[in-house]
C-alpha atoms as a PDB file:
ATOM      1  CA  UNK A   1      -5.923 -15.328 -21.210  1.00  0.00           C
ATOM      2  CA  UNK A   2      -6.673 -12.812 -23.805  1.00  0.00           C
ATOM      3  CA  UNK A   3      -8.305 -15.269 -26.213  1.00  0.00           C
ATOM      4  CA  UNK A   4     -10.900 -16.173 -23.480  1.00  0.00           C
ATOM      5  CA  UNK A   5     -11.260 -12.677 -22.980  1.00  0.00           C
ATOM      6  CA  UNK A   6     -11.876 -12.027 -26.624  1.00  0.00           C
ATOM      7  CA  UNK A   7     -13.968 -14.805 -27.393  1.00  0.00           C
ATOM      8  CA  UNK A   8     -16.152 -13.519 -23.756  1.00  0.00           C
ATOM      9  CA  UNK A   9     -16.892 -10.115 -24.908  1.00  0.00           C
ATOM     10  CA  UNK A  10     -17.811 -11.094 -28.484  1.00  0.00           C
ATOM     11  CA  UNK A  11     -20.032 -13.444 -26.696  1.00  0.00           C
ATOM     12  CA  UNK A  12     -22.077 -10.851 -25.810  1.00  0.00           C
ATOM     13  CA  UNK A  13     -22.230  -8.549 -28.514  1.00  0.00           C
ATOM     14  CA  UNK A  14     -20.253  -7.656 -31.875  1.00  0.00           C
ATOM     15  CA  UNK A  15     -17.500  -5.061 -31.265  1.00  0.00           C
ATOM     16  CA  UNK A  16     -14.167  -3.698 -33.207  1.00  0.00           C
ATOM     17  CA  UNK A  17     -10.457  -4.113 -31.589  1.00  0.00           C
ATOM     18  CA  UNK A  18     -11.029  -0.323 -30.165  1.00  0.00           C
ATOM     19  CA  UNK A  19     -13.732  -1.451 -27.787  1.00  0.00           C
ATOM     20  CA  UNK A  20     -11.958  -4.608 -26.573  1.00  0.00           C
ATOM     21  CA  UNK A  21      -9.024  -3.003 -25.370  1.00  0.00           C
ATOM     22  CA  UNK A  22     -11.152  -0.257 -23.590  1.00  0.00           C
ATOM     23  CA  UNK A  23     -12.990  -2.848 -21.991  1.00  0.00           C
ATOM     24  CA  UNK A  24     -10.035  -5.244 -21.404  1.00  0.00           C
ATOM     25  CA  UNK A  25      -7.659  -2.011 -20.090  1.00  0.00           C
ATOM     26  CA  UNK A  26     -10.907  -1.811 -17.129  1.00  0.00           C
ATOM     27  CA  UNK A  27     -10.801  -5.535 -16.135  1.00  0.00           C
ATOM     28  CA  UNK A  28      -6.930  -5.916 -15.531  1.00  0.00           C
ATOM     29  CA  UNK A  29      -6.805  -2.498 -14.746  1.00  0.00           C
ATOM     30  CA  UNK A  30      -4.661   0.193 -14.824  1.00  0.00           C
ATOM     31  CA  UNK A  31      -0.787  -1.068 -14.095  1.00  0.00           C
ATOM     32  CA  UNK A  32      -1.429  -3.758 -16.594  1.00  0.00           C
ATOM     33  CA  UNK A  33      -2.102  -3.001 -19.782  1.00  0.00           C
ATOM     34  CA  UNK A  34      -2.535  -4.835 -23.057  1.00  0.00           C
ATOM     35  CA  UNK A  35      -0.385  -3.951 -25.765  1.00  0.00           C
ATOM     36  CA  UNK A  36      -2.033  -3.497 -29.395  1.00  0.00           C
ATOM     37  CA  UNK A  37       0.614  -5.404 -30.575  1.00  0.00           C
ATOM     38  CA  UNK A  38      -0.975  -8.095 -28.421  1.00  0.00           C
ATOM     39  CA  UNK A  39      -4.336  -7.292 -29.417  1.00  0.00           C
ATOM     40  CA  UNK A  40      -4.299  -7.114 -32.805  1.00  0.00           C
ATOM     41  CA  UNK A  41      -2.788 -10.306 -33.686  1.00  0.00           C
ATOM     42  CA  UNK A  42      -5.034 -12.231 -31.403  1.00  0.00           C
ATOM     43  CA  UNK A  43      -8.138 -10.775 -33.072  1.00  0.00           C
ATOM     44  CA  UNK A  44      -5.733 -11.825 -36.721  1.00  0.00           C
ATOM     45  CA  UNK A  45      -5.514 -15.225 -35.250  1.00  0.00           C
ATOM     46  CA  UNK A  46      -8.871 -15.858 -33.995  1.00  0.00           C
ATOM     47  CA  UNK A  47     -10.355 -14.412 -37.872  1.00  0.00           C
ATOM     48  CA  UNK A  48      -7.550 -17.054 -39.298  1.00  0.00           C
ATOM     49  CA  UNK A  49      -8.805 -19.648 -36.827  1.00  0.00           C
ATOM     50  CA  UNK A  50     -12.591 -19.101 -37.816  1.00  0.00           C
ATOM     51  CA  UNK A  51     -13.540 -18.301 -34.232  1.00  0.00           C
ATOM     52  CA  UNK A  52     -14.315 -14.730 -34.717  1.00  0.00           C
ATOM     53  CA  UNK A  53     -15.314 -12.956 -38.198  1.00  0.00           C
ATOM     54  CA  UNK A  54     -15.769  -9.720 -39.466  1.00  0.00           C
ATOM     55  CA  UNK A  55     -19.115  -8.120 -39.319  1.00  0.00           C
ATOM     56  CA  UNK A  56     -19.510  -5.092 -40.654  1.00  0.00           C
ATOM     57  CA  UNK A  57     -17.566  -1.512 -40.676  1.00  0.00           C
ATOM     58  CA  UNK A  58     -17.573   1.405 -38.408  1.00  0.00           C
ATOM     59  CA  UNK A  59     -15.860   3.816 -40.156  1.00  0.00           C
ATOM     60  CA  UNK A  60     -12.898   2.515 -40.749  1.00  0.00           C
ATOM     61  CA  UNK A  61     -13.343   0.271 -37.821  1.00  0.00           C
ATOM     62  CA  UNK A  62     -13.614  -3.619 -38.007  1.00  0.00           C
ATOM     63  CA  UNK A  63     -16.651  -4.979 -36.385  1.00  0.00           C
ATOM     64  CA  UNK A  64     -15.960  -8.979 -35.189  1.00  0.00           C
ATOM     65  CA  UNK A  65     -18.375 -11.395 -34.304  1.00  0.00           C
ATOM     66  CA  UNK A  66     -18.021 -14.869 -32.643  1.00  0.00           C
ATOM     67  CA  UNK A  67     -18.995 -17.704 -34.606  1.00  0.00           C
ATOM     68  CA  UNK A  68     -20.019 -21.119 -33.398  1.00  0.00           C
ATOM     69  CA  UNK A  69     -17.044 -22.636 -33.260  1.00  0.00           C
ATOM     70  CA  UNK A  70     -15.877 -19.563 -30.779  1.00  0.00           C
ATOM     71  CA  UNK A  71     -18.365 -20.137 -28.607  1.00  0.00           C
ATOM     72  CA  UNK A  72     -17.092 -23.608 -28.661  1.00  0.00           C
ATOM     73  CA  UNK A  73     -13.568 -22.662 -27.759  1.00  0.00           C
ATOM     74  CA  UNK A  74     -15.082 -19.958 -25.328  1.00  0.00           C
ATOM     75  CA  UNK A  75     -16.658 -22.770 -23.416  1.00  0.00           C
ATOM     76  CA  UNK A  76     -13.441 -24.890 -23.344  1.00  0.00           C
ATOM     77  CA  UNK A  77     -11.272 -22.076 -22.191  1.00  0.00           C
ATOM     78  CA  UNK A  78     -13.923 -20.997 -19.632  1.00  0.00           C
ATOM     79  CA  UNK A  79     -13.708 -24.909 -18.528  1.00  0.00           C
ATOM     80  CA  UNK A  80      -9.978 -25.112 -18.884  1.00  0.00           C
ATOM     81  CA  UNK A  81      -7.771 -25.244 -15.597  1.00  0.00           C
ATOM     82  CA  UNK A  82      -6.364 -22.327 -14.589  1.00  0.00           C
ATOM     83  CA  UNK A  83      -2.543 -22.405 -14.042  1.00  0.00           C
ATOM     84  CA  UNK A  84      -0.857 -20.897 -10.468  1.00  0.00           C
ATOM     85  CA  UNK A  85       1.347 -18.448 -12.317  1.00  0.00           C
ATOM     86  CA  UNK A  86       1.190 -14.519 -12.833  1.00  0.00           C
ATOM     87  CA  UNK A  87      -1.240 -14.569 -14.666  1.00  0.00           C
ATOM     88  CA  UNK A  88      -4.048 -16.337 -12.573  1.00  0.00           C
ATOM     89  CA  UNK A  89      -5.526 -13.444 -11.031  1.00  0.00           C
ATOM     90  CA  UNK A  90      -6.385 -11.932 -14.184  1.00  0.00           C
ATOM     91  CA  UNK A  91      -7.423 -15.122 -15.550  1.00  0.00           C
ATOM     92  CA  UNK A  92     -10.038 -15.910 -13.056  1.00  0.00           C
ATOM     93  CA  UNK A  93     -11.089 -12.189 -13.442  1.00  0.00           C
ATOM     94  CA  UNK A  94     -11.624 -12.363 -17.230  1.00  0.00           C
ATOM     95  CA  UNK A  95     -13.832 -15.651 -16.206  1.00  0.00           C
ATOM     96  CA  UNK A  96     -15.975 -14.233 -13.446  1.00  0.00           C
ATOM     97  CA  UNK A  97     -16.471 -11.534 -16.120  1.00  0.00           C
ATOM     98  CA  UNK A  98     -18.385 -14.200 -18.067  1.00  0.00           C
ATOM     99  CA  UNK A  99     -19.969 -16.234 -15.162  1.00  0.00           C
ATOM    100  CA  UNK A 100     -22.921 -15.106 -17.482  1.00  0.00           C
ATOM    101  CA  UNK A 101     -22.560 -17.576 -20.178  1.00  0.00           C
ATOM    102  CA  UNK A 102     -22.513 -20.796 -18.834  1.00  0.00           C
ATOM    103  CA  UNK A 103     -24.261 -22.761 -16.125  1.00  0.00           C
ATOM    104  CA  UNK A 104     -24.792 -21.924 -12.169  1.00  0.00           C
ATOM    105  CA  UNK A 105     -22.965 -25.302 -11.893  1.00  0.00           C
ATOM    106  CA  UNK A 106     -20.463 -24.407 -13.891  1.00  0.00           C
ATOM    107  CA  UNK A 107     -20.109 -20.964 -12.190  1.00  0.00           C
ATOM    108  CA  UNK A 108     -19.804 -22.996  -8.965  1.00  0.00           C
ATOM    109  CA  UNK A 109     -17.215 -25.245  -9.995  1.00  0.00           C
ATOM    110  CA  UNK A 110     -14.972 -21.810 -11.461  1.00  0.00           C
ATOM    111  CA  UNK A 111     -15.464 -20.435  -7.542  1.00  0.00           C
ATOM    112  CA  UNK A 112     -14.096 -23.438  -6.554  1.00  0.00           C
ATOM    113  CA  UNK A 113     -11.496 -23.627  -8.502  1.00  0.00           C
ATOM    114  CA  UNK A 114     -10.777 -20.397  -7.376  1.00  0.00           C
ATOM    115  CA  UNK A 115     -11.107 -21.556  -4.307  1.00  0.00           C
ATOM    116  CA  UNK A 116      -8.517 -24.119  -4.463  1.00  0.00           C
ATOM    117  CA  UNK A 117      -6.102 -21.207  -5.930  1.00  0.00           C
ATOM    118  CA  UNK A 118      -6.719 -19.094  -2.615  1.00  0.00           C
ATOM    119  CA  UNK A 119      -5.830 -22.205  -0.339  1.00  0.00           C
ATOM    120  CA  UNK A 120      -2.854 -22.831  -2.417  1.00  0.00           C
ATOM    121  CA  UNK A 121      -1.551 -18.764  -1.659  1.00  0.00           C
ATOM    122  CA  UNK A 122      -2.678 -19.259   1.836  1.00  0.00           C
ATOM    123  CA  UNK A 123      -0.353 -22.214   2.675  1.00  0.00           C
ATOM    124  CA  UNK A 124       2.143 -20.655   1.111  1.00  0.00           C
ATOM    125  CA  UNK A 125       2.019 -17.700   3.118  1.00  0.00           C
ATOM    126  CA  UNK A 126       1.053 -19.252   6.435  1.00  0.00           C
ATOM    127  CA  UNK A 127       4.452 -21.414   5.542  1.00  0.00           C
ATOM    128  CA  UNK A 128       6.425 -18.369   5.226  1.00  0.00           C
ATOM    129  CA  UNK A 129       5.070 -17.113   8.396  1.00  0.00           C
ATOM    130  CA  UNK A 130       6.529 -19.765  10.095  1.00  0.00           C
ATOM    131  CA  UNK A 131       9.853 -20.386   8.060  1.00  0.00           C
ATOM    132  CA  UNK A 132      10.443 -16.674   8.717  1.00  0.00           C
ATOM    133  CA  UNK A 133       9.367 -16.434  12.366  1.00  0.00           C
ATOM    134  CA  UNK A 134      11.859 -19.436  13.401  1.00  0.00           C
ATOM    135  CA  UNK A 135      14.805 -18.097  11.120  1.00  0.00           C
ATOM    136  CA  UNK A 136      17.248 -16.793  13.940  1.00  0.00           C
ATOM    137  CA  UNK A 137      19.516 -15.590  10.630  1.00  0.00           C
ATOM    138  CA  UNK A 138      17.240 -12.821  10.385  1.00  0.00           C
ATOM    139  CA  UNK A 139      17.476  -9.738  12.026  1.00  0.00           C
ATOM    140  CA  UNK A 140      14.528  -8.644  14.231  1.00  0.00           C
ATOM    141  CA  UNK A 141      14.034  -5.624  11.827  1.00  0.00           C
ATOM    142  CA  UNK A 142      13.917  -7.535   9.111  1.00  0.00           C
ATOM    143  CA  UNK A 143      12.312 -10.447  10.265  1.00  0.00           C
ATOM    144  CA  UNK A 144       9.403  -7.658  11.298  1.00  0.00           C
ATOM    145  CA  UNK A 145       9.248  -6.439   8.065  1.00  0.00           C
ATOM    146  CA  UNK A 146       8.881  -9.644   6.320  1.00  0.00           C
ATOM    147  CA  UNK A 147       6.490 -10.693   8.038  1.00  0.00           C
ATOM    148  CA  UNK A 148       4.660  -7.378   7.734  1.00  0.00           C
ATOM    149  CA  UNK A 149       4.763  -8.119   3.532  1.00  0.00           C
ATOM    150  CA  UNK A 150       3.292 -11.680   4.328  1.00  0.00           C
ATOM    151  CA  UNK A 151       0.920 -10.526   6.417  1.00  0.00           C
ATOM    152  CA  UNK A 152      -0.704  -7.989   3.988  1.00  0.00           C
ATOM    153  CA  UNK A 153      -0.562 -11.019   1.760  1.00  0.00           C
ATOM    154  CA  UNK A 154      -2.468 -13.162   3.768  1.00  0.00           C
ATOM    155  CA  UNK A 155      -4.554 -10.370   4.117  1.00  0.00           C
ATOM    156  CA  UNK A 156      -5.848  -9.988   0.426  1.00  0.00           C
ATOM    157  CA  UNK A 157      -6.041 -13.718   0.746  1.00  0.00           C
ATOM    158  CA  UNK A 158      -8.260 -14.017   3.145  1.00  0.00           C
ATOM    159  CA  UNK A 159     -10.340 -11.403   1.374  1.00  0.00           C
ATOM    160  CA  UNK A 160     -10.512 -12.902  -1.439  1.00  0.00           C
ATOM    161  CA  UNK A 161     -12.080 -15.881   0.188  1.00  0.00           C
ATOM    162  CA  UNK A 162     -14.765 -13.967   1.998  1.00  0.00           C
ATOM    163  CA  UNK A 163     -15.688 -12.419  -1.299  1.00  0.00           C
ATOM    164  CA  UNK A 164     -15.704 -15.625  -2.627  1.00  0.00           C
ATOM    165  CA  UNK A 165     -17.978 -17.394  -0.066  1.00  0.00           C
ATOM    166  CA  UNK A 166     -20.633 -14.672  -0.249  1.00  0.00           C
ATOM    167  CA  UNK A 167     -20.527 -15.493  -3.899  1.00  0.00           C
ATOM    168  CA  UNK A 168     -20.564 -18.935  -3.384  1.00  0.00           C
ATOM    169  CA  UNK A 169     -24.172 -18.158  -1.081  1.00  0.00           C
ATOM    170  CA  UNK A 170     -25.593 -15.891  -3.631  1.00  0.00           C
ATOM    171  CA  UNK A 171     -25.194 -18.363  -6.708  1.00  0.00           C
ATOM    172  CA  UNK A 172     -26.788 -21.019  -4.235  1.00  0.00           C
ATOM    173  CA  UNK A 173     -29.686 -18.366  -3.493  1.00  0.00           C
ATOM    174  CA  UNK A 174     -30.640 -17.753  -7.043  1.00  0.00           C
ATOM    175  CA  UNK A 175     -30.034 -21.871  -7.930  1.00  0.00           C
ATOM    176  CA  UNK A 176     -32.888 -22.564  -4.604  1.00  0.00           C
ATOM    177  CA  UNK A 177     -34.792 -19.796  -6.253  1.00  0.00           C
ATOM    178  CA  UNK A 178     -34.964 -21.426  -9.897  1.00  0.00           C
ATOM    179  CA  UNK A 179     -35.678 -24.834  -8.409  1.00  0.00           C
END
């Protein structure tokens, strides 16, 4: 996850460590935060790995640039499956970050990928619904407040996918309109 989101932002411009985390810290936000020790030895292993390089010098700041075999890897990542785990969320995140870099058909296939995630939390959740509602080992007050959790669940699901379909329209606008 961080390597795409590395490889992403270098994609765009040359940067040091500092500015990554900054930048990273906004994306995944504010509960989740990415440790330098995390940071530092990505940015070590993608220098080792020849997919970044050094630059130049800010101070006594390291500037790192991606080189073309980065590119190369940020185009598999950005192509690789994502996997249902904690992580996805932040995953897909990192990627829509960097819808930018690759094709409207790729971008299209990432939504539905995406996509398919979504379905996959919303038949878990509508199975819960049901699991729960028929479980006569529950208490009523605790059946109500189960289903109260799922239910906000299913409701940042089904947000998700209505943010996702008015993507879904406006990437299918601008493709008509370069047509």
């Amino acid at each position: 996850m961080y390597e795409l989101f590395v490889l992403g932002e270098l994609m765009d411009r040359p940067m040091h460590g500092y500015k990554l985390h900054q930048i990273l810290s906004r994306i995944i936000g504010p509960t989740r935060q990415v440790s330098w020790g995390v940071l530092y030895p990505l940015i070590q292993r993608l220098e080792k790995d020849n997919f970044i390089e050094m630059s130049g010098k800010d101070g006594n700041k390291k500037i790192y640039r991606i080189t073309e075999a980065g590119k190369e890897q940020f185009l598999h990542l950005m192509d690789e499956n994502t996997i249902y785990n904690a992580d996805a969320k932040d995953v897909f995140d990192i990627k829509f970050a960097n819808l930018h870099h690759i094709s409207s058909r790729h971008q299209e296939q990432i939504f539905e990928e995406y996509r398919q995630y979504l379905c996959f939390l919303q038949e878990h959740y509508d199975y819960g619904l049901q699991m729960i509602s028929s479980n006569t080992a529950i208490s009523e007050s605790e059946r109500r407040s189960i289903l109260r959790t799922i239910n906000h669940r299913l409701h940042f699901v089904r947000s998700e996918i209505s943010w996702l379909e008015n993507q879904l329209m406006e990437l299918l606008s601008e493709q008509g309109g370069e047509e």
